[in-house]
Protein backbone atom coordinates (compact mmCIF):
# COMPACT_ATOMS: atom_id res chain seq x y z
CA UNK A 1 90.08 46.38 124.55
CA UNK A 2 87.09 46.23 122.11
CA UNK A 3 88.01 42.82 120.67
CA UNK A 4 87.67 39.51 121.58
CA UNK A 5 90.35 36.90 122.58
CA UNK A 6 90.80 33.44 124.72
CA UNK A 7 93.89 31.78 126.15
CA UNK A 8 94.02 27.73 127.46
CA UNK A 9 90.93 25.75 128.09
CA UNK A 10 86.98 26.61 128.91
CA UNK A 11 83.52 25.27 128.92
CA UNK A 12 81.83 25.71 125.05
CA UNK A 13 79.15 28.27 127.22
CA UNK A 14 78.76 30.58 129.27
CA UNK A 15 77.79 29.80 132.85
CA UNK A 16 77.63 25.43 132.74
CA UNK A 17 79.39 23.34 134.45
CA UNK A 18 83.49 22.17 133.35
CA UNK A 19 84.77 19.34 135.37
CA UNK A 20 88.21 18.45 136.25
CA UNK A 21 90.09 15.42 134.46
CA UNK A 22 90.28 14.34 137.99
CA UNK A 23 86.70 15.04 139.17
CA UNK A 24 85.27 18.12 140.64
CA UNK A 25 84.60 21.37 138.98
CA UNK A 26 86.40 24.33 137.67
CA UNK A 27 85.07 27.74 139.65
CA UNK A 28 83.94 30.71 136.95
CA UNK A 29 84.78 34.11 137.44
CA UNK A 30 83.28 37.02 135.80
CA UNK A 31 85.69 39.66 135.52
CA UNK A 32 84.45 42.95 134.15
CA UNK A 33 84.28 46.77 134.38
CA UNK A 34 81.34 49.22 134.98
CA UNK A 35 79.13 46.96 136.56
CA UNK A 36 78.03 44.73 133.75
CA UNK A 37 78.33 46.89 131.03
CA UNK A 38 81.76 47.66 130.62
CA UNK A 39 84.46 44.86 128.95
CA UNK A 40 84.49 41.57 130.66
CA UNK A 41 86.08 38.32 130.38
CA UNK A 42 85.00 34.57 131.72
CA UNK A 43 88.15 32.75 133.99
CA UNK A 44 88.22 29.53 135.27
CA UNK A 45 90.14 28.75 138.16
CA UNK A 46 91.17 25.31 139.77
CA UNK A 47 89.95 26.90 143.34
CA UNK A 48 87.55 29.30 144.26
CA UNK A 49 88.99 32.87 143.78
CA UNK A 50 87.53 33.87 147.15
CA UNK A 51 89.27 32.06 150.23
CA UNK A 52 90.78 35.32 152.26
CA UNK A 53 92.20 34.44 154.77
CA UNK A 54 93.72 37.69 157.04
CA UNK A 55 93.47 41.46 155.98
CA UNK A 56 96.03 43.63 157.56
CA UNK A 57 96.02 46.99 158.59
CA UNK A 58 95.59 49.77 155.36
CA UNK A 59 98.35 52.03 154.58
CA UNK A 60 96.87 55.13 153.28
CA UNK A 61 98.95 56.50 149.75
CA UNK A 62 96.73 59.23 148.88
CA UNK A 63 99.17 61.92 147.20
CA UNK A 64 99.95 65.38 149.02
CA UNK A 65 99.59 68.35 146.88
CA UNK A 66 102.84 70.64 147.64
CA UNK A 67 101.41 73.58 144.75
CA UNK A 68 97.87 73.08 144.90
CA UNK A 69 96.57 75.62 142.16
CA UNK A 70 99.22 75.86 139.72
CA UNK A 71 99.95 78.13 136.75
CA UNK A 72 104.05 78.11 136.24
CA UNK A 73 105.57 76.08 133.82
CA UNK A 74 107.61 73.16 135.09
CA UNK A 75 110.36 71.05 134.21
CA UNK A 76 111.09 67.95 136.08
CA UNK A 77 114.42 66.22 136.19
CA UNK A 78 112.60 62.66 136.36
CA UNK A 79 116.12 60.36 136.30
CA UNK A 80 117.03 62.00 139.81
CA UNK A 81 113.98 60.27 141.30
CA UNK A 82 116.13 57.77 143.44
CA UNK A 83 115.92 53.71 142.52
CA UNK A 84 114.62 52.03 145.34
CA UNK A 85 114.55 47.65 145.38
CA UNK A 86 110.83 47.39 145.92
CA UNK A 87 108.18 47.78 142.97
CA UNK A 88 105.67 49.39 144.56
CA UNK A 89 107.98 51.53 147.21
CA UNK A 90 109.78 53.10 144.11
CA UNK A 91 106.84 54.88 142.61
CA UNK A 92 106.77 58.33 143.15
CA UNK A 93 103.11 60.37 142.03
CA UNK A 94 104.97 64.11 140.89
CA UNK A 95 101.18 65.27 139.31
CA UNK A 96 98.05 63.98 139.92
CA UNK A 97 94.05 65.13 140.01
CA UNK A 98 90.50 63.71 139.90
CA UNK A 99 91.03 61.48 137.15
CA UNK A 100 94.84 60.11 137.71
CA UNK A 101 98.42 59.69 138.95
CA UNK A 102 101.44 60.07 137.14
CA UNK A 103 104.19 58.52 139.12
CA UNK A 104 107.83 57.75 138.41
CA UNK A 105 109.39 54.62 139.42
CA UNK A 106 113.19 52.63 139.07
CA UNK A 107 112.73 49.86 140.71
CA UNK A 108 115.60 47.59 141.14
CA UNK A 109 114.06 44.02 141.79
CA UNK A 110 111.58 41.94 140.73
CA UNK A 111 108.24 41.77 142.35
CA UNK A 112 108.09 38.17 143.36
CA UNK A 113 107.43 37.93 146.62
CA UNK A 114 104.02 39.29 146.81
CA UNK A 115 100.91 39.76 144.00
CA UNK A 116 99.68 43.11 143.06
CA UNK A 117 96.54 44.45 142.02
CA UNK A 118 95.33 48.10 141.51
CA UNK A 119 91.70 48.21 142.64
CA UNK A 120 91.74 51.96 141.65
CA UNK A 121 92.87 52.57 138.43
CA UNK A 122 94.04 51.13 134.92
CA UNK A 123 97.60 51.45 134.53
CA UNK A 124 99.69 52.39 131.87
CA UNK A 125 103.51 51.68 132.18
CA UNK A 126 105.67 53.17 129.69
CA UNK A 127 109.56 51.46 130.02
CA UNK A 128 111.37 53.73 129.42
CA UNK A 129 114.76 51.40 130.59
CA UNK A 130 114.57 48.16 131.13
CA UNK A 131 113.02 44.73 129.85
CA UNK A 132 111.26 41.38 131.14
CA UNK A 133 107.94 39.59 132.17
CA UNK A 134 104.85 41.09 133.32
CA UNK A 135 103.16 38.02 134.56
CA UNK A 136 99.24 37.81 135.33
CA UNK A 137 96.54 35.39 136.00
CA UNK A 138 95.34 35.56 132.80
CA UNK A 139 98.93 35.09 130.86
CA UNK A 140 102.39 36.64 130.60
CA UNK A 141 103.68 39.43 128.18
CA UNK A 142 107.40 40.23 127.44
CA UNK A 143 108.09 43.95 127.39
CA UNK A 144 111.27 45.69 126.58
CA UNK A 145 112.19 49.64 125.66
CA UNK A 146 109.46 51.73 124.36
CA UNK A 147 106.51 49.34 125.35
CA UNK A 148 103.41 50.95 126.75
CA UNK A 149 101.91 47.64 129.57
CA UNK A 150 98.24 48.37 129.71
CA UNK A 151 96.74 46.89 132.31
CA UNK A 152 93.20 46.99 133.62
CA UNK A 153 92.40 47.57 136.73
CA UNK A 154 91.61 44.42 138.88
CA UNK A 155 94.28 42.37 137.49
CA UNK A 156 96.60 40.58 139.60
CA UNK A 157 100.33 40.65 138.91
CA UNK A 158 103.80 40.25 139.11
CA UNK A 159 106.73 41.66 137.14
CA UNK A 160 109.96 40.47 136.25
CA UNK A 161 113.04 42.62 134.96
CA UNK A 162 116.13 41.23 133.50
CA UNK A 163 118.21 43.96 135.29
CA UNK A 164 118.32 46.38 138.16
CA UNK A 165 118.56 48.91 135.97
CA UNK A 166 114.64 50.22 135.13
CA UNK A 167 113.06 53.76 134.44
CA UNK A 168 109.15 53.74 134.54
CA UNK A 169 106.59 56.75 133.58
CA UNK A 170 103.51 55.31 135.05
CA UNK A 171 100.24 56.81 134.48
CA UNK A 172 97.00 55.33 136.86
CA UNK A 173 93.99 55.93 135.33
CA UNK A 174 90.54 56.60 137.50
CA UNK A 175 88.59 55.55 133.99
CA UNK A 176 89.16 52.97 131.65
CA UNK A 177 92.17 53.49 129.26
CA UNK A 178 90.81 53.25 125.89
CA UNK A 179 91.99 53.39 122.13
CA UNK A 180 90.90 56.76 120.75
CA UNK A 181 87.24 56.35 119.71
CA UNK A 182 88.00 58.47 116.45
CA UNK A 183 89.97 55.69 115.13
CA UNK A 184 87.15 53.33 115.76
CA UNK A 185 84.25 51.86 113.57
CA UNK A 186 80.68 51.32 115.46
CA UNK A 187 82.23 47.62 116.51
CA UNK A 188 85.38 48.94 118.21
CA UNK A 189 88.23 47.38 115.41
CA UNK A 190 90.67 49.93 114.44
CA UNK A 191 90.13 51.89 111.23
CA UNK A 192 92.43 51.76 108.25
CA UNK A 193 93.76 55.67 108.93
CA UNK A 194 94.50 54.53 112.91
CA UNK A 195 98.33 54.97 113.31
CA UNK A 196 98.29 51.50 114.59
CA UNK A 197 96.30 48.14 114.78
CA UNK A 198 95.35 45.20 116.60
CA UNK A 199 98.04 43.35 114.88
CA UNK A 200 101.03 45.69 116.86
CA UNK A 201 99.43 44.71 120.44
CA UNK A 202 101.65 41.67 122.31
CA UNK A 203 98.90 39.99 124.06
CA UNK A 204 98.88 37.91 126.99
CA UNK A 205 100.60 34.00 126.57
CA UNK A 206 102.54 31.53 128.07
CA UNK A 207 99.68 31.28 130.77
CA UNK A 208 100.68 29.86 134.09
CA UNK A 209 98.60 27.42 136.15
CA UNK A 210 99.49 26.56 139.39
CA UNK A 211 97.61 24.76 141.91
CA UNK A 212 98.90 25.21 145.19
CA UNK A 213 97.43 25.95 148.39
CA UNK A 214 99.14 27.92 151.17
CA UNK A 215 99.51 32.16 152.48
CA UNK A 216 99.60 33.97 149.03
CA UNK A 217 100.13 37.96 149.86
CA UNK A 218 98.12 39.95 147.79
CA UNK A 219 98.57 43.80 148.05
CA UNK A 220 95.35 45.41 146.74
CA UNK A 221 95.10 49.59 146.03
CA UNK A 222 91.76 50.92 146.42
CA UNK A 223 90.60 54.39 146.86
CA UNK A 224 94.57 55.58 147.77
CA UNK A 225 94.92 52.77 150.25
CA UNK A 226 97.03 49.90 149.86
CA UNK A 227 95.48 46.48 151.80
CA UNK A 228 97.27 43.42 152.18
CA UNK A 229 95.16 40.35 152.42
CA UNK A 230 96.57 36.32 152.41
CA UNK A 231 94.59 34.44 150.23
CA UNK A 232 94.75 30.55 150.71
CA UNK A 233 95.31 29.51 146.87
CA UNK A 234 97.97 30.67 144.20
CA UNK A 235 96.27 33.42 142.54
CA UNK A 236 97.52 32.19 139.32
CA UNK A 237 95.37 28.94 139.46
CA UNK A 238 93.69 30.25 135.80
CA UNK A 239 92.95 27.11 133.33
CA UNK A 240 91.96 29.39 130.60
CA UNK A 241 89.69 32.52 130.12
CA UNK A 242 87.83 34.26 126.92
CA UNK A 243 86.15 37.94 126.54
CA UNK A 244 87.26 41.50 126.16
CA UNK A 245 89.06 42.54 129.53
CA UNK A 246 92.66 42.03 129.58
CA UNK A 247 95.90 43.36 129.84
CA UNK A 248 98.37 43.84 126.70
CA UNK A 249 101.21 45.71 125.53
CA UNK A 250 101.58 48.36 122.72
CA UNK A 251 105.45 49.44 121.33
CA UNK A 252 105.83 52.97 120.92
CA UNK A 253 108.25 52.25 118.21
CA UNK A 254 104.93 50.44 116.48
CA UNK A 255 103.27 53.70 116.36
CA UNK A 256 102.86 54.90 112.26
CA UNK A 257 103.21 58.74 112.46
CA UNK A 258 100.45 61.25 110.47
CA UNK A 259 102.13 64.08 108.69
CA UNK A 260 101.19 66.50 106.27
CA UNK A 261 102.55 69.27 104.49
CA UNK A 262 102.36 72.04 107.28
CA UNK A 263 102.77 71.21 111.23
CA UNK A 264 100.45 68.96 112.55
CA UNK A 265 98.47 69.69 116.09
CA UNK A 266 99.12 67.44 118.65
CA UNK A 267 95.69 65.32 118.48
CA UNK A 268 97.45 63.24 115.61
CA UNK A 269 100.12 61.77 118.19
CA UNK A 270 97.12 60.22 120.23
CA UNK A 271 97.24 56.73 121.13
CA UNK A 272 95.38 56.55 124.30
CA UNK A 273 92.42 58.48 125.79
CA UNK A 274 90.51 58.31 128.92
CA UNK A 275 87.95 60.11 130.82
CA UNK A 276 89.22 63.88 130.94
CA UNK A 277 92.82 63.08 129.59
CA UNK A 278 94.77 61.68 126.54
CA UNK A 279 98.02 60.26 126.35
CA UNK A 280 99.94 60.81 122.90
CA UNK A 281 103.38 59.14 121.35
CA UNK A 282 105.82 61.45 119.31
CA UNK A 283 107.98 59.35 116.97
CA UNK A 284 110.57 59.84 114.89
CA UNK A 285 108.54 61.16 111.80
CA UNK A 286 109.48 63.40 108.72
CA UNK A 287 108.76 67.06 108.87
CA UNK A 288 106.23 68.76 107.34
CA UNK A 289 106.42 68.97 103.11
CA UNK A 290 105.64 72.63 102.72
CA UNK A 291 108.27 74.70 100.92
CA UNK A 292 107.95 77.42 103.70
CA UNK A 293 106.99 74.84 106.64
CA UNK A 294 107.86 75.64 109.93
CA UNK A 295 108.41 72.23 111.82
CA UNK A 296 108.63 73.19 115.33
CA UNK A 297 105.47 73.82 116.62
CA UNK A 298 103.79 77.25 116.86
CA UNK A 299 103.15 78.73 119.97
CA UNK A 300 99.69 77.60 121.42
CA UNK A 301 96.86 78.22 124.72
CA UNK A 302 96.79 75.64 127.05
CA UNK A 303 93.08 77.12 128.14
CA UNK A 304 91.45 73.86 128.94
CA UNK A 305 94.28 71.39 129.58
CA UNK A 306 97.42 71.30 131.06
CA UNK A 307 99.97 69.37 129.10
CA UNK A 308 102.62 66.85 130.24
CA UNK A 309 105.03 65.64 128.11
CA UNK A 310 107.67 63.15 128.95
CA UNK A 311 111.10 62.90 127.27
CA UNK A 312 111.96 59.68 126.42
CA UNK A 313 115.12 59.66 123.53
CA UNK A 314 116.11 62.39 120.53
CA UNK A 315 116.64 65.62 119.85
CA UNK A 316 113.81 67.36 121.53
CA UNK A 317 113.65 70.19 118.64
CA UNK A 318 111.30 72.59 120.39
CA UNK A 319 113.17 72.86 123.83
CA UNK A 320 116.55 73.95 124.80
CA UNK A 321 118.39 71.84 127.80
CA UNK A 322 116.48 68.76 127.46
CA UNK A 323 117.20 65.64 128.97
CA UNK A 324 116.38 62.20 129.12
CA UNK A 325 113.45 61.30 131.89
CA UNK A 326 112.69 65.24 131.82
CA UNK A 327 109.02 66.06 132.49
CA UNK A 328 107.78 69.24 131.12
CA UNK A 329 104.07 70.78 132.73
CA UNK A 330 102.94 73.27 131.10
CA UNK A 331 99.46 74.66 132.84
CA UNK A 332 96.20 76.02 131.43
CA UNK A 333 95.94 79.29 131.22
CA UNK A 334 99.24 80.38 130.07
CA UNK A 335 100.33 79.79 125.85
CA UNK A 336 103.55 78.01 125.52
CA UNK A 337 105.44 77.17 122.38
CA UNK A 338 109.14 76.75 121.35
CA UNK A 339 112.11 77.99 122.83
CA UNK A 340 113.80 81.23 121.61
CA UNK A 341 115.58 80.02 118.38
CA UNK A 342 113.96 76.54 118.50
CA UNK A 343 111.80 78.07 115.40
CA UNK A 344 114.70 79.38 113.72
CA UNK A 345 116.51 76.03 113.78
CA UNK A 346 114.08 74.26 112.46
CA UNK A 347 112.72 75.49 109.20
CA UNK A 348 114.72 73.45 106.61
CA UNK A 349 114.89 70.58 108.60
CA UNK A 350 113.86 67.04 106.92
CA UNK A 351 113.17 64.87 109.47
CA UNK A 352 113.19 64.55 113.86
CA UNK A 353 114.54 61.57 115.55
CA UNK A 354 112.23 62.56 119.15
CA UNK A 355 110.63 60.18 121.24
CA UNK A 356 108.43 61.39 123.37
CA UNK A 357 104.99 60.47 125.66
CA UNK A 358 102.87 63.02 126.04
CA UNK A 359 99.86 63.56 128.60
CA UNK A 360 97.14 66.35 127.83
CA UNK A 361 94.63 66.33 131.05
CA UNK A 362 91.51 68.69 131.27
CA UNK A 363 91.72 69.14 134.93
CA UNK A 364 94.32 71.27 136.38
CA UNK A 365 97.10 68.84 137.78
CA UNK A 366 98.29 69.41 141.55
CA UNK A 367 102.36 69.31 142.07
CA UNK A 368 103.69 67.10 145.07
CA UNK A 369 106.50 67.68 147.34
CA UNK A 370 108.49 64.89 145.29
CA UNK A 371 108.02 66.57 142.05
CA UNK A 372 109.34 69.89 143.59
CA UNK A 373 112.19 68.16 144.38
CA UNK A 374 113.42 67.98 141.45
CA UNK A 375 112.02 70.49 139.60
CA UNK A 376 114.76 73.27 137.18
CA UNK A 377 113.64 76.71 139.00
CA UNK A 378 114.66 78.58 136.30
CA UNK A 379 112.28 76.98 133.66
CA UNK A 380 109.51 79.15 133.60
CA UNK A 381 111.74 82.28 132.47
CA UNK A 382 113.31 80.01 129.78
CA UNK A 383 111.69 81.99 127.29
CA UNK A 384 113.32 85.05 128.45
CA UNK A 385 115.09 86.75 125.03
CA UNK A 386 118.66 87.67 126.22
């Protein structure tokens, strides 16, 4: 994030020495992005953040592509992706290209019993059911229904739920997830017209120190492969940290919708972007002011994107027969627009209760087996006039 913060204790520079209360020093890690040019932060930690000792054999996760080149409308029933007890076993990648995954996951337990960390890719984790503790070395962050967990990639983790009851629309990101640069000024704060500000984000407290020594499994992702290495120190040894790299969470319910007087195109909904892809919030928003508006939205080319959206609560008003945890794809190349009578319906209408994430990517997105799975077969000829 383009703005600065600190949590517990640290030296008054950069790069001198910060001794113990007991004696010794504390060990400085630079933890950044891009080489050294994208955000970075400063930790301390009570051990050195280095001491490895056994990697085991990789486990290769790269995603399968069951419809390679795609150009048919899809609708995914995303609930019937099965709950499984493990964190990381319970995500499923249904779409996925160049630039990222989007995976479903219900996992049932907590991850405890091991650290994560995504070598790969920023993730975004929308919880969609579900609420707890996503706990990292650089501080802890409740999360409940409708929070979007951003977290860079590179940090280590664990996550607590209160319940074995989760749903999770996970998006890994291949570039760094970003605020939209639009709703920037030339320093990186948010601009008065943004639909939200720093003030909304729930950032990192509540930071955990422990200094243990012992086998810590850590399971690291990088390029599709999953490693698991034993480090000989808690990972969470962390006595305080300052800079610009950091994971925090955003509500979707936080998210101030843009109207206007006629039907709005779907850049206003954008909360995140990334390299080659965006990721929008619809919220429950009044309709357009017109007298002779037309809420639903008109029918439009997908020519350069394909668009994801994921249902999350509401009245859908543009579709017919959707669901909670339904995943609509709609490809490039191919308009799309509302259902028949969707149109009808809505002119008159005052106001829309839909919650919705939505994912616009400008590389085609490849379909795996999963994802076919549970795909409605009959969606692409849902347009069909009787």
């Amino acid at each position: 994030m383009p703005f600065y913060a600190k949590l517990g204790k640290f030296p008054s520079k950069r790069h001198i020495t910060f001794e113990k209360p007991e004696g010794g020093y504390y060990y400085e890690q630079l933890f950044g992005t891009e080489g050294f040019h994208g955000f970075a932060s400063l930790l301390y930690h009570v051990h050195r953040p280095t001491q490895v000792r056994s990697v085991s054999k990789p486990i290769d996760l790269t995603p399968i592509a069951a419809i390679d080149k795609n150009i048919s409308s899809q609708m995914l029933r995303g609930f019937e992706v099965a709950p499984k007890e493990d964190f990381l076993d319970s995500r499923t990648i249904v779409l996925f290209n160049n630039d990222l995954n989007i995976a479903l996951a219900a996992p049932q337990k907590s991850l405890r019993t091991y650290f994560y960390k995504n070598a790969d890719a920023d993730e975004v984790i929308f919880i969609h059911k579900g609420s707890g503790k996503l706990r990292t070395f650089l501080g802890n962050i409740n999360f409940e229904y409708g929070d979007y967990l951003v977290i860079p990639r590179g940090i280590i983790y664990q996550i607590d739920f209160d319940t074995e009851d989760n749903r999770l629309f996970i998006v890994e990101s291949f570039s760094p997830v970003v605020t939209p640069k639009r709703y920037r000024n030339d320093f990186g704060q948010l601009l008065e017209h943004s639909p939200f500000c720093e003030r909304d984000l729930k950032m990192p407290t509540e930071l955990e120190t422990f200094d243990e020594k012992g086998d810590f499994l850590i399971k690291i992702k990088k390029e599709n492969v999953l490693h698991e290495l034993v480090y000989a120190t808690h990972p969470f040894d962390v006595v305080g940290w300052d800079g610009y790299n950091f994971p925090y969470a955003f509500s979707i319910h936080n998210f101030e919708p843009i109207t206007g007087r006629v039907h709005q195109p779907p850049p206003v909904h954008q909360t995140f972007e990334a390299h080659n892809y965006v990721i929008c919030s619809f919220v429950p928003r009044l309709y357009d002011y017109h007298p002779q508006s037309i809420p639903a939205p008109y029918n439009h080319s997908n020519i350069d994107s394909d668009e994801v959206l994921y249902y999350v609560d509401g009245d859908f008003m543009s579709r017919n027969h959707v669901e909670k945890g339904y995943i609509s794809l709609h490809p490039g190349g191919i308009p799309h627009g509302p259902h028949p009578g969707a149109m009808e319906r809505s002119i008159g209408q005052k106001e829309t209760g839909e919650l919705a994430v939505m994912v616009d990517t400008f590389r085609p997105l490849k379909i795996t087996q999963a994802a076919v799975d549970i795909a409605d077969k009959d969606y692409l000829t849902s347009w069909l006039e009787d």
